[in-house]
Protein backbone atom coordinates (compact mmCIF):
# COMPACT_ATOMS: atom_id res chain seq x y z
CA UNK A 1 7.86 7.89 37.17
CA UNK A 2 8.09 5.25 39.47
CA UNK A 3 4.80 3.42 38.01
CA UNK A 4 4.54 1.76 34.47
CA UNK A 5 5.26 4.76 32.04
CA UNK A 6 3.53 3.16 28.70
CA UNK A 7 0.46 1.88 27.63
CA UNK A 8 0.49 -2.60 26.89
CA UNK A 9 -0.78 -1.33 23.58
CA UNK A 10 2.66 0.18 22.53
CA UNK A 11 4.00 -3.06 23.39
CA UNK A 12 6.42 -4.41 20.42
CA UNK A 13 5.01 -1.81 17.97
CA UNK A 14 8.17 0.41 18.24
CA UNK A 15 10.02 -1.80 16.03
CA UNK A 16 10.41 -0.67 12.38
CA UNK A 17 11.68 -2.26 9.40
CA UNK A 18 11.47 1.10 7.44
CA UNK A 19 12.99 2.86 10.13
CA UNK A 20 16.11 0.38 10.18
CA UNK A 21 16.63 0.10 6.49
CA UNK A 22 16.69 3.63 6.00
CA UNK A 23 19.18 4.30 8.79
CA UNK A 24 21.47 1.40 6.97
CA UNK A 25 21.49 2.51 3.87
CA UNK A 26 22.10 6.20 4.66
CA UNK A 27 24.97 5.00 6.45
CA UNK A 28 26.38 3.27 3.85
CA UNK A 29 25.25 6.32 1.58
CA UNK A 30 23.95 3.26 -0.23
CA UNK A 31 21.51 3.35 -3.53
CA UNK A 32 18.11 3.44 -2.24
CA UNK A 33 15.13 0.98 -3.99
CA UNK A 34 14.13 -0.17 -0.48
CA UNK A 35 11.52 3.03 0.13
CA UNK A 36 8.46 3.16 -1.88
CA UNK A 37 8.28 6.81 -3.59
CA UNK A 38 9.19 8.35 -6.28
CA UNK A 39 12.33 10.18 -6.80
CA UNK A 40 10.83 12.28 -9.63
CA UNK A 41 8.39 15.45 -9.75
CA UNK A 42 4.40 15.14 -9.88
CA UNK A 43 2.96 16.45 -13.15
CA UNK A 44 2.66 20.02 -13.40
CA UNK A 45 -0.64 20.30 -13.23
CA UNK A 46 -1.28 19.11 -9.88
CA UNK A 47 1.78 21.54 -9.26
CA UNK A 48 0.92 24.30 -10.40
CA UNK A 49 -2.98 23.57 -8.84
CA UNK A 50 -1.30 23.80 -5.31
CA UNK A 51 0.77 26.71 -6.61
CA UNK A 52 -2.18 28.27 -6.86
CA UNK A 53 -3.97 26.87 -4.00
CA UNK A 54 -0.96 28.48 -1.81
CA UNK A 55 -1.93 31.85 -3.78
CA UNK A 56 -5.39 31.78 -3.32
CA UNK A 57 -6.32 33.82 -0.58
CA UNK A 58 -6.03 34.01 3.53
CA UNK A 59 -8.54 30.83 3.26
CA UNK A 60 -6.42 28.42 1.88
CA UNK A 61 -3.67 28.78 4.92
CA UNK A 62 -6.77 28.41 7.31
CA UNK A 63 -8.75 25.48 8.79
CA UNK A 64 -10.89 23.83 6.63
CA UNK A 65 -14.04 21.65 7.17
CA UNK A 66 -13.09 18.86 9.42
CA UNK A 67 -13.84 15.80 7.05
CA UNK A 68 -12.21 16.72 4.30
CA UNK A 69 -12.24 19.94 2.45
CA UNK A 70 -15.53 20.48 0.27
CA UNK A 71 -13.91 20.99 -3.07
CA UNK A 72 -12.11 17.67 -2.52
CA UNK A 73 -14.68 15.71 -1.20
CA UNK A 74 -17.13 16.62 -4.42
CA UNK A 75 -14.24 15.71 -7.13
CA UNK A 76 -13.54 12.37 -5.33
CA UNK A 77 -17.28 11.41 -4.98
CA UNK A 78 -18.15 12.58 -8.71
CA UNK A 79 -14.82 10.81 -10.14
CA UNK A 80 -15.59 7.47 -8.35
CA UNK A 81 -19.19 7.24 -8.36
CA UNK A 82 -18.80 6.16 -11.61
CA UNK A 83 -16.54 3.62 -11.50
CA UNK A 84 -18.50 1.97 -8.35
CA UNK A 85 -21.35 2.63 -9.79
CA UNK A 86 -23.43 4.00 -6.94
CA UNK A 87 -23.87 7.75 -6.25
CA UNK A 88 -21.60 8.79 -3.52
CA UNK A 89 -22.55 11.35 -1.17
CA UNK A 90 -19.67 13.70 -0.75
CA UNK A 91 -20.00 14.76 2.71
CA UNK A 92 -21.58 11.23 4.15
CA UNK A 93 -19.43 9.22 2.46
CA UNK A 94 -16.08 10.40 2.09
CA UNK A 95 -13.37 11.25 4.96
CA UNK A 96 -10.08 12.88 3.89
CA UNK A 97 -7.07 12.25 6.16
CA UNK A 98 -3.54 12.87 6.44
CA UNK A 99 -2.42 10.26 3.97
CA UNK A 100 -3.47 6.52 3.08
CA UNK A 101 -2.05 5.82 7.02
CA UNK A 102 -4.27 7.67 9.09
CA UNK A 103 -7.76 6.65 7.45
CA UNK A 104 -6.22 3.00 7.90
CA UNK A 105 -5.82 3.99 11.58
CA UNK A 106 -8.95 5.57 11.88
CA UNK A 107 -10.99 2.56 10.25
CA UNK A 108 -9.14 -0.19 12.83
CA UNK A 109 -9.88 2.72 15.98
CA UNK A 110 -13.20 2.91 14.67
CA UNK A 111 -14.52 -0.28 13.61
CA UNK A 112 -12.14 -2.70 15.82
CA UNK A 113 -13.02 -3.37 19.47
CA UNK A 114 -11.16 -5.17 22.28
CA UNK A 115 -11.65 -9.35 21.34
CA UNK A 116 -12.47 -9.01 17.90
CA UNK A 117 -10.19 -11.14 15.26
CA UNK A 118 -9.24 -9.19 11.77
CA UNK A 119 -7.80 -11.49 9.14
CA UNK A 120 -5.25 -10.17 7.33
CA UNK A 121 -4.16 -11.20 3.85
CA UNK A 122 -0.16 -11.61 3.65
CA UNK A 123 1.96 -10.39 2.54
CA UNK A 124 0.79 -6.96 4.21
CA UNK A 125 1.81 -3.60 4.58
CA UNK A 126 3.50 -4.11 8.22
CA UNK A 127 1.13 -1.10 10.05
CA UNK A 128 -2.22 -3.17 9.66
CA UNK A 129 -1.23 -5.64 12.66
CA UNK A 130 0.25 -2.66 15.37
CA UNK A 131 -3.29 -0.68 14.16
CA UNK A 132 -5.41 -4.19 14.75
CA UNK A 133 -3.47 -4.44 18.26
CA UNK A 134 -3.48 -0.88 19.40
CA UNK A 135 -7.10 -1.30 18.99
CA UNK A 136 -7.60 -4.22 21.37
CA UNK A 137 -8.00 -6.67 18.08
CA UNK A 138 -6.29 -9.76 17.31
CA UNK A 139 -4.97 -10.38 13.89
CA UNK A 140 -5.05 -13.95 11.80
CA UNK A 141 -3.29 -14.23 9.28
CA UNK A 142 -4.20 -16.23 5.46
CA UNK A 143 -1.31 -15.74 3.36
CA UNK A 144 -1.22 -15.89 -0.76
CA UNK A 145 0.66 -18.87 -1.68
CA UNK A 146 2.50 -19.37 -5.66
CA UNK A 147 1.04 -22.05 -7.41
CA UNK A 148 2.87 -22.23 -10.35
CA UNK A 149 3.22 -25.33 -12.74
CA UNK A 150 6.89 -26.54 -12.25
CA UNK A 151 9.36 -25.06 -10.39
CA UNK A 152 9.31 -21.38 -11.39
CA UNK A 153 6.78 -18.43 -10.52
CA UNK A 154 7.02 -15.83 -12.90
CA UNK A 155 4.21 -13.65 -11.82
CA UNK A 156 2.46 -12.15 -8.94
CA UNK A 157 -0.46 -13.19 -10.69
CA UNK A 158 0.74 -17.04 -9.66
CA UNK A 159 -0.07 -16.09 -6.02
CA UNK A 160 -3.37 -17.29 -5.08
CA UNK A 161 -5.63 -17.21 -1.73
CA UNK A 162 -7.01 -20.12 -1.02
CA UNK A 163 -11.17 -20.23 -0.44
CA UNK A 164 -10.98 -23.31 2.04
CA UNK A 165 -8.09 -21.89 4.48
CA UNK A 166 -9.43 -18.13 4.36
CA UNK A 167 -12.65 -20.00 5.22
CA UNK A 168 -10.67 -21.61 8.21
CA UNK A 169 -9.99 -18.45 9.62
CA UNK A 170 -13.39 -17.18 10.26
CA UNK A 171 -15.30 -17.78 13.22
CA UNK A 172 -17.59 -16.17 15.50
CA UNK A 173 -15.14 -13.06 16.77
CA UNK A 174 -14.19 -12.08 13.12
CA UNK A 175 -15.15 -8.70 12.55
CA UNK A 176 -13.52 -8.14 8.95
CA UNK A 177 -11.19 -8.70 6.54
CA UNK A 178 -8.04 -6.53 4.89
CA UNK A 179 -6.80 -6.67 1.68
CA UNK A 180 -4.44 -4.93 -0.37
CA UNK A 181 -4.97 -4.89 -4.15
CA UNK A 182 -2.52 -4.09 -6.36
CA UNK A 183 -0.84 -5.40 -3.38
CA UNK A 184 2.80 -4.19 -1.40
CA UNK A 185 5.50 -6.17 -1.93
CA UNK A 186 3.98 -8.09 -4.77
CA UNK A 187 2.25 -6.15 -6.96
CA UNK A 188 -0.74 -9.03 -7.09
CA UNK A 189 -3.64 -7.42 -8.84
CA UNK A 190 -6.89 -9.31 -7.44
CA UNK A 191 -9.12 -10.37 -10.41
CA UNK A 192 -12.63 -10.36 -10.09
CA UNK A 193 -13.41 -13.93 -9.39
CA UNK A 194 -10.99 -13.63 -6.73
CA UNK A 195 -12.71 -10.51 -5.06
CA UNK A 196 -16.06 -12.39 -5.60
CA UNK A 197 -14.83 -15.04 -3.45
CA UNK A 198 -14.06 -12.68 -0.41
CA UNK A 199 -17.24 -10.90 -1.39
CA UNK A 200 -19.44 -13.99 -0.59
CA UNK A 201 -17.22 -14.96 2.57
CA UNK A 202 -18.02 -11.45 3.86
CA UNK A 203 -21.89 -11.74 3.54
CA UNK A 204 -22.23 -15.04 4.20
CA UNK A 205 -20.25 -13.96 7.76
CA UNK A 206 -21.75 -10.32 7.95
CA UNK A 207 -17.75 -8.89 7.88
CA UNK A 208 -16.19 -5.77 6.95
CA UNK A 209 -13.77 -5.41 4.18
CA UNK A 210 -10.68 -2.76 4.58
CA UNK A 211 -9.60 -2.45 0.97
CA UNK A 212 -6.01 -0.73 1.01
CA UNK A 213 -6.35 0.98 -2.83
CA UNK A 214 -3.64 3.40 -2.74
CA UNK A 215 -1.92 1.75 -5.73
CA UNK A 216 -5.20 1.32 -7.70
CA UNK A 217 -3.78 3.06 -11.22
CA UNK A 218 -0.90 1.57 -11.33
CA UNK A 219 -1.27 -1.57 -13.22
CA UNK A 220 0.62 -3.31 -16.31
CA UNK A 221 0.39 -5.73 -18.46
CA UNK A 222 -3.51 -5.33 -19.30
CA UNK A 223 -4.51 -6.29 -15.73
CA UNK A 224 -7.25 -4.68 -14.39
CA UNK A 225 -8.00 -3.00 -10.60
CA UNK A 226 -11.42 -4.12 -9.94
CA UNK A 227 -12.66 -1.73 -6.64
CA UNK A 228 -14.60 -4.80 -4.42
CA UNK A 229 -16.70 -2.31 -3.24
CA UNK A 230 -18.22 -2.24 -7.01
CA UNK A 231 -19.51 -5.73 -6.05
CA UNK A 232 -23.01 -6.77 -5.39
CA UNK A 233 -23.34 -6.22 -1.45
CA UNK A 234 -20.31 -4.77 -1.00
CA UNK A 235 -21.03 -1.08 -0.60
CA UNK A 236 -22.75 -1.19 2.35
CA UNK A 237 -19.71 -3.26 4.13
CA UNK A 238 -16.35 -1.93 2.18
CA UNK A 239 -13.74 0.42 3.40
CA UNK A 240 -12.00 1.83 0.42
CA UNK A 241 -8.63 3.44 1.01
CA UNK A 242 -7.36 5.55 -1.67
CA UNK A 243 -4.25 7.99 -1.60
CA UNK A 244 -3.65 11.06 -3.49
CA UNK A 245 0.17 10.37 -2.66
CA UNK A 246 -0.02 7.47 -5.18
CA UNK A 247 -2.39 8.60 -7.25
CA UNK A 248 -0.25 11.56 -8.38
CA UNK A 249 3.19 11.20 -7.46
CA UNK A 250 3.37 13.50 -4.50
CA UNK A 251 3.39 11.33 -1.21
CA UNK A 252 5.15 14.21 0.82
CA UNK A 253 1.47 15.72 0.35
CA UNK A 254 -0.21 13.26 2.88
CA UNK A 255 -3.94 13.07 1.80
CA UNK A 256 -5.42 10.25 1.50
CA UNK A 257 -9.23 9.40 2.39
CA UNK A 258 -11.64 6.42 3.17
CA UNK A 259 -14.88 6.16 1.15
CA UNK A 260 -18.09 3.89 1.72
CA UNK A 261 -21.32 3.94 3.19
CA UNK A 262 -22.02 6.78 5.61
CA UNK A 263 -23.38 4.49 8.06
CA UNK A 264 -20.10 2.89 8.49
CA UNK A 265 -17.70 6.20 7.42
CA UNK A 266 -19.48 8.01 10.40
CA UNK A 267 -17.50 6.35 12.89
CA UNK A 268 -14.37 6.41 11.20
CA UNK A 269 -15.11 10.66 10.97
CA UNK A 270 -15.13 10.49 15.12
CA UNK A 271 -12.08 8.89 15.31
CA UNK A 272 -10.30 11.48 12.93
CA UNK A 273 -12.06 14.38 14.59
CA UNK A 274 -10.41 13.09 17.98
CA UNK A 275 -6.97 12.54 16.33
CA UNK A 276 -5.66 15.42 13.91
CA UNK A 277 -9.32 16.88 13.61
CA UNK A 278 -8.29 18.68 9.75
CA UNK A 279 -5.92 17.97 7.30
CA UNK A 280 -3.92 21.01 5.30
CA UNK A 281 -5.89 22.97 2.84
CA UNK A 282 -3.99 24.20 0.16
CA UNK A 283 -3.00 19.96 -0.62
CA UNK A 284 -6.48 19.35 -0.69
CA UNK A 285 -7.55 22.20 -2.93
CA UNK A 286 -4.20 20.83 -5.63
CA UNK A 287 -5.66 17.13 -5.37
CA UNK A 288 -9.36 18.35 -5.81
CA UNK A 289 -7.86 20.53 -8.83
CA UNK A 290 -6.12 16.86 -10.32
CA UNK A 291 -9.17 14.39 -9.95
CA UNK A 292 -11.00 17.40 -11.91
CA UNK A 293 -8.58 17.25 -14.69
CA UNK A 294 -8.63 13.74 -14.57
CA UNK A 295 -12.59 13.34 -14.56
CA UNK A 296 -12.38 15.60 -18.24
CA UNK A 297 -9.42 13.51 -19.68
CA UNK A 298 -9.75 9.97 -18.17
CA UNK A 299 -9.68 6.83 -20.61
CA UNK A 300 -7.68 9.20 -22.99
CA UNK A 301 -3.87 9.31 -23.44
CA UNK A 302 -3.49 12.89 -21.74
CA UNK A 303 -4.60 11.15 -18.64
CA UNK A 304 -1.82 10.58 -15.91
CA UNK A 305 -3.67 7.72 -14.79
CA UNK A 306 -2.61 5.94 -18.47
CA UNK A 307 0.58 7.97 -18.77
CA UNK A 308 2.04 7.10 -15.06
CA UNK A 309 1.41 3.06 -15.50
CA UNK A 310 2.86 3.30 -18.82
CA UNK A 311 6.02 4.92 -18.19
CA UNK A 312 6.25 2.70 -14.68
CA UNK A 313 5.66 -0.60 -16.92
CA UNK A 314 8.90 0.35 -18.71
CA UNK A 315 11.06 0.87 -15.58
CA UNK A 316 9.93 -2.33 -14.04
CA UNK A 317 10.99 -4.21 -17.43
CA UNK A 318 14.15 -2.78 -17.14
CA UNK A 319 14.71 -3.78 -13.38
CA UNK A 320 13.43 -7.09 -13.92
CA UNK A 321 15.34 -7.57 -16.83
CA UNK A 322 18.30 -6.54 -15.14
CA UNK A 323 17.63 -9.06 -12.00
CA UNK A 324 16.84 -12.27 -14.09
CA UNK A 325 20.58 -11.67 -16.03
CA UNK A 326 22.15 -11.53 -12.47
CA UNK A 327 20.59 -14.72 -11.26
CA UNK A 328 17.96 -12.73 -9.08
CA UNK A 329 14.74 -14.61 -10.55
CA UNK A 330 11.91 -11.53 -10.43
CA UNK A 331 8.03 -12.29 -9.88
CA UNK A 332 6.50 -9.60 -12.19
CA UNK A 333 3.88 -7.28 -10.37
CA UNK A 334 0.76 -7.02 -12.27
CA UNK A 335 0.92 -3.59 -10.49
CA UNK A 336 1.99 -1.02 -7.72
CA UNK A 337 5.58 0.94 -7.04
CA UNK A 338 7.70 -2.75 -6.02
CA UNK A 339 9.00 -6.16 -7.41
CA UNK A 340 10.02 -8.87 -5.53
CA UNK A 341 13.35 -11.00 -6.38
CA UNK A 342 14.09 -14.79 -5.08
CA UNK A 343 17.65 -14.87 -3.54
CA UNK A 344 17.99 -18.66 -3.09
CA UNK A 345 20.90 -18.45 -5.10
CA UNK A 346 22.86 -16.34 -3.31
CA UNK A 347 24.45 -17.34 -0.03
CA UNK A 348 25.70 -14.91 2.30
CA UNK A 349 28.74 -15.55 4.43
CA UNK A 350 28.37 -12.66 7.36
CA UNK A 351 28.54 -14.38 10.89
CA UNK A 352 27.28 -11.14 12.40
CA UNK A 353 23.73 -11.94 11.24
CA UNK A 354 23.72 -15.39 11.07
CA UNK A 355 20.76 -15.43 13.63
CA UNK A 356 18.48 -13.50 11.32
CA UNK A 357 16.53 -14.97 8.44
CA UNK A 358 18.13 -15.26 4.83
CA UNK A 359 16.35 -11.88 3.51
CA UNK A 360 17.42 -9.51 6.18
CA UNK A 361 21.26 -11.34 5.99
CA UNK A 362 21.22 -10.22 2.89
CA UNK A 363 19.96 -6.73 2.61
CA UNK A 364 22.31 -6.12 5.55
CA UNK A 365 24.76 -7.46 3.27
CA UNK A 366 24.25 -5.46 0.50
CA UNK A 367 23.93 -2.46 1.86
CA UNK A 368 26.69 -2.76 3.67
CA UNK A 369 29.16 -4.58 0.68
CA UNK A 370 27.57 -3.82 -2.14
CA UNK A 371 25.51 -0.31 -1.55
CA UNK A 372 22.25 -0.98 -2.66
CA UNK A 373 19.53 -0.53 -0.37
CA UNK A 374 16.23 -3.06 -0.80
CA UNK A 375 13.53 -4.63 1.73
CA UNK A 376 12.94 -7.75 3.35
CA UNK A 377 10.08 -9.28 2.13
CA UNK A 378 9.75 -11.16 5.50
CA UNK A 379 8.77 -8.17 6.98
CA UNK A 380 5.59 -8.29 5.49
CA UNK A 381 4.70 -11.60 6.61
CA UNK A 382 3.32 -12.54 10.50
CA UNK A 383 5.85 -14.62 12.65
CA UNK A 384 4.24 -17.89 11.97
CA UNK A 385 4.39 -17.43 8.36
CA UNK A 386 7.62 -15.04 7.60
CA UNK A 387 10.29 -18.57 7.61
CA UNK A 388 7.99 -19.49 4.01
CA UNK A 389 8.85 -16.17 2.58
CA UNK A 390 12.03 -15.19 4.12
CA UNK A 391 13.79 -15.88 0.10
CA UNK A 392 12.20 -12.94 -1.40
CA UNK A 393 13.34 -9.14 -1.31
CA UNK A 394 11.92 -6.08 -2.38
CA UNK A 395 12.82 -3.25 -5.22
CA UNK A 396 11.41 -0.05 -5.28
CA UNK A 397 11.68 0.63 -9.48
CA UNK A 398 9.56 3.96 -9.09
CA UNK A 399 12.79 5.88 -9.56
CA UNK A 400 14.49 8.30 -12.02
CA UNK A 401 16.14 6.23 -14.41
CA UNK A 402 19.51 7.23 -13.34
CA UNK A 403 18.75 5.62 -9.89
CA UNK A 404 17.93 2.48 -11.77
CA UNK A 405 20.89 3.09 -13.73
CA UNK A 406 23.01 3.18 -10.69
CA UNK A 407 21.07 -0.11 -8.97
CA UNK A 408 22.08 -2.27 -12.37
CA UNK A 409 25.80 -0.99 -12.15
CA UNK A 410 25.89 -2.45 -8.67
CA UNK A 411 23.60 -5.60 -9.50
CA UNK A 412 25.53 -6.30 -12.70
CA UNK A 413 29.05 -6.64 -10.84
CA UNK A 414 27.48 -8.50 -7.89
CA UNK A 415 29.75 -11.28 -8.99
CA UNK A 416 32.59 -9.25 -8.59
């Protein structure tokens, strides 16, 4: 074509920090915490539920209804009604998609028009800008800063949002706010008091909250996922993003789904129905199977929603531990798959990156040297922010323990 061949909304979005690191390290055939999912099995009930779904008749390999599959739709709106605690209708307020992803992508399509500002909370799971761009939005950005008495931050609880500068950020064009709680990269668990605040910010302003949950039972330490939608007022305005991925240890599954009122989950269902129209049936017959299981065990120890945090809480203890005795001082998630490390003692001597900040030098570096594979954390920051936060990289410690194992042979002779 002689003309312009893409849209200006691809512009800039075809770079990928996911889709570099992964390339590096399989290069280097290095030891891979950078990706976030888990190297082990789901549990077997979920596997033998889509076992079964797979056996269950010329239906289950066939289209299914268009908004998420009727079976599914029921167990998530009975499972979660009553921890919002307001009935959810199961076919007006719920929209299964392919995967956490897509109902983020159908939320910005559907909710974000050309001029309208969407303030993002950072750090941030790096598709929520390219989505607020592609759909004629403009991001702003309110990062969570560590307070922390002294010199050392020791949890991801020590990162705070601050009222008055996320009150800075709002003005006439700002049509809603995303958050990410437990959060990706640092595992920040919002308390209540903290949700309450964005709450009131959001009515006061009449905004929308996106509320990326996807991590939602994974917490540790006693800290507790508090769903904002649960809030007074917060219903009728609250995107809630959950993912069955996360939820039970099978992201190669893709379903996912968005839940809140219908009045606002309406027009997230016409932008699905114009992208992928269905997701796969026999996933969302497994993940309706789970939730039902979980609904008859939940708050007990069979549940894998007390079992999967538990056993998680251990392998993060062991990373961190692991991290501090190599001079890699860890911020302790309160939750989620990742942990963040400070590198400011470390210095990296490679003049072929020398132009890029501190945290990609030295992932590059250790990939390449050392062959362990991490992220960034800079990635997950805007560009008038990511220079604050460009000390900080990211482990993956949702692995086997013999990946672990092999990631502390290679951190423990670092010095080496």
């Amino acid at each position: 074509m002689s003309g312009r061949l893409h849209a200006h909304r691809t512009d800039g979005v075809d770079k990928n920090v996911w889709v570099e690191f992964t390339k590096l390290a399989a290069d280097y055939k290095a030891v891979n915490l950078g990706q976030g999912f888990p190297d082990f099995s789901p549990p077997k009930f979920v596997q033998e539920a889509f076992c079964k779904a797979v056996n269950g008749g010329p239906l289950m390999h066939q289209y299914t209804r268009v908004y998420g599959h009727p079976s599914l739709v029921k167990s998530l709106s009975k499972f979660f009604s009553r921890i919002v605690g307001h009935e959810i209708d199961p076919f007006e307020d719920v929209l299964v998609t392919v995967g956490a992803y897509q109902a983020l992508f159908c939320a910005f399509q559907a909710l974000v028009d050309k001029g309208d500002e969407v303030i993002i909370v950072e750090p941030f799971f790096d598709c929520y800008q390219p989505m607020v761009k592609m759909a004629g939005g403009k991001a702003v950005y309110v990062p969570l800063r560590p307070k922390a008495e002294g010199d050392t931050v020791e949890s991801s609880g020590d990162w705070v949002l601050s009222p008055e500068e996320l009150s800075s950020k709002i003005t006439s064009r700002t049509k809603a706010i995303v958050i990410n709680t437990p959060n990706n990269p640092l595992g920040k668990v919002y308390k209540t008091v903290e949700l309450q605040m964005i709450a009131d910010l959001c009515i006061k302003h009449d905004m929308l909250c996106i509320s990326d949950e996807v991590y939602e039972w994974l917490t540790y330490d006693g800290a507790q996922h508090v769903k904002i939608a649960s809030l007074p007022g917060m219903w009728e305005r609250t995107i809630t993003i959950g993912s069955a991925g996360k939820t039970f240890s099978a992201t190669g599954w893709k379903v996912g789904w968005a839940m809140g009122s219908g009045n606002v989950i309406k027009h997230l269902k016409a932008a699905h129905q114009m992208s992928v129209f269905d997701c796969a049936t026999a996933a969302q017959e497994a993940v309706a199977q789970g939730f039902e299981r979980e609904y008859e065990v939940f708050g007990t120890p069979e549940s894998y929603f007390q079992q999967l945090p538990a056993m998680l809480q251990h392998k993060r203890n062991k990373l961190a531990s692991c991290l501090q005795s190599v001079g890699l001082q860890p911020i302790m998630p309160e939750g989620g798959y990742f942990i963040i490390a400070d590198i400011s003692s470390f210095k990296v001597n490679d003049q072929s990156t020398e132009d890029e900040p501190d945290d990609f030098r030295f992932v590059k570096w250790m990939i390449k040297e050392k062959g362990l594979a991490t992220i960034p954390v800079s990635a997950f920051y805007s560009p008038e922010h990511s220079k604050e936060f460009n000390k900080y990289i990211r482990f993956c410690f949702v692995k086997e323990d013999s990946t672990l194992d092999a990631a502390e042979d290679i951190l423990r002779n670092f010095s080496q």
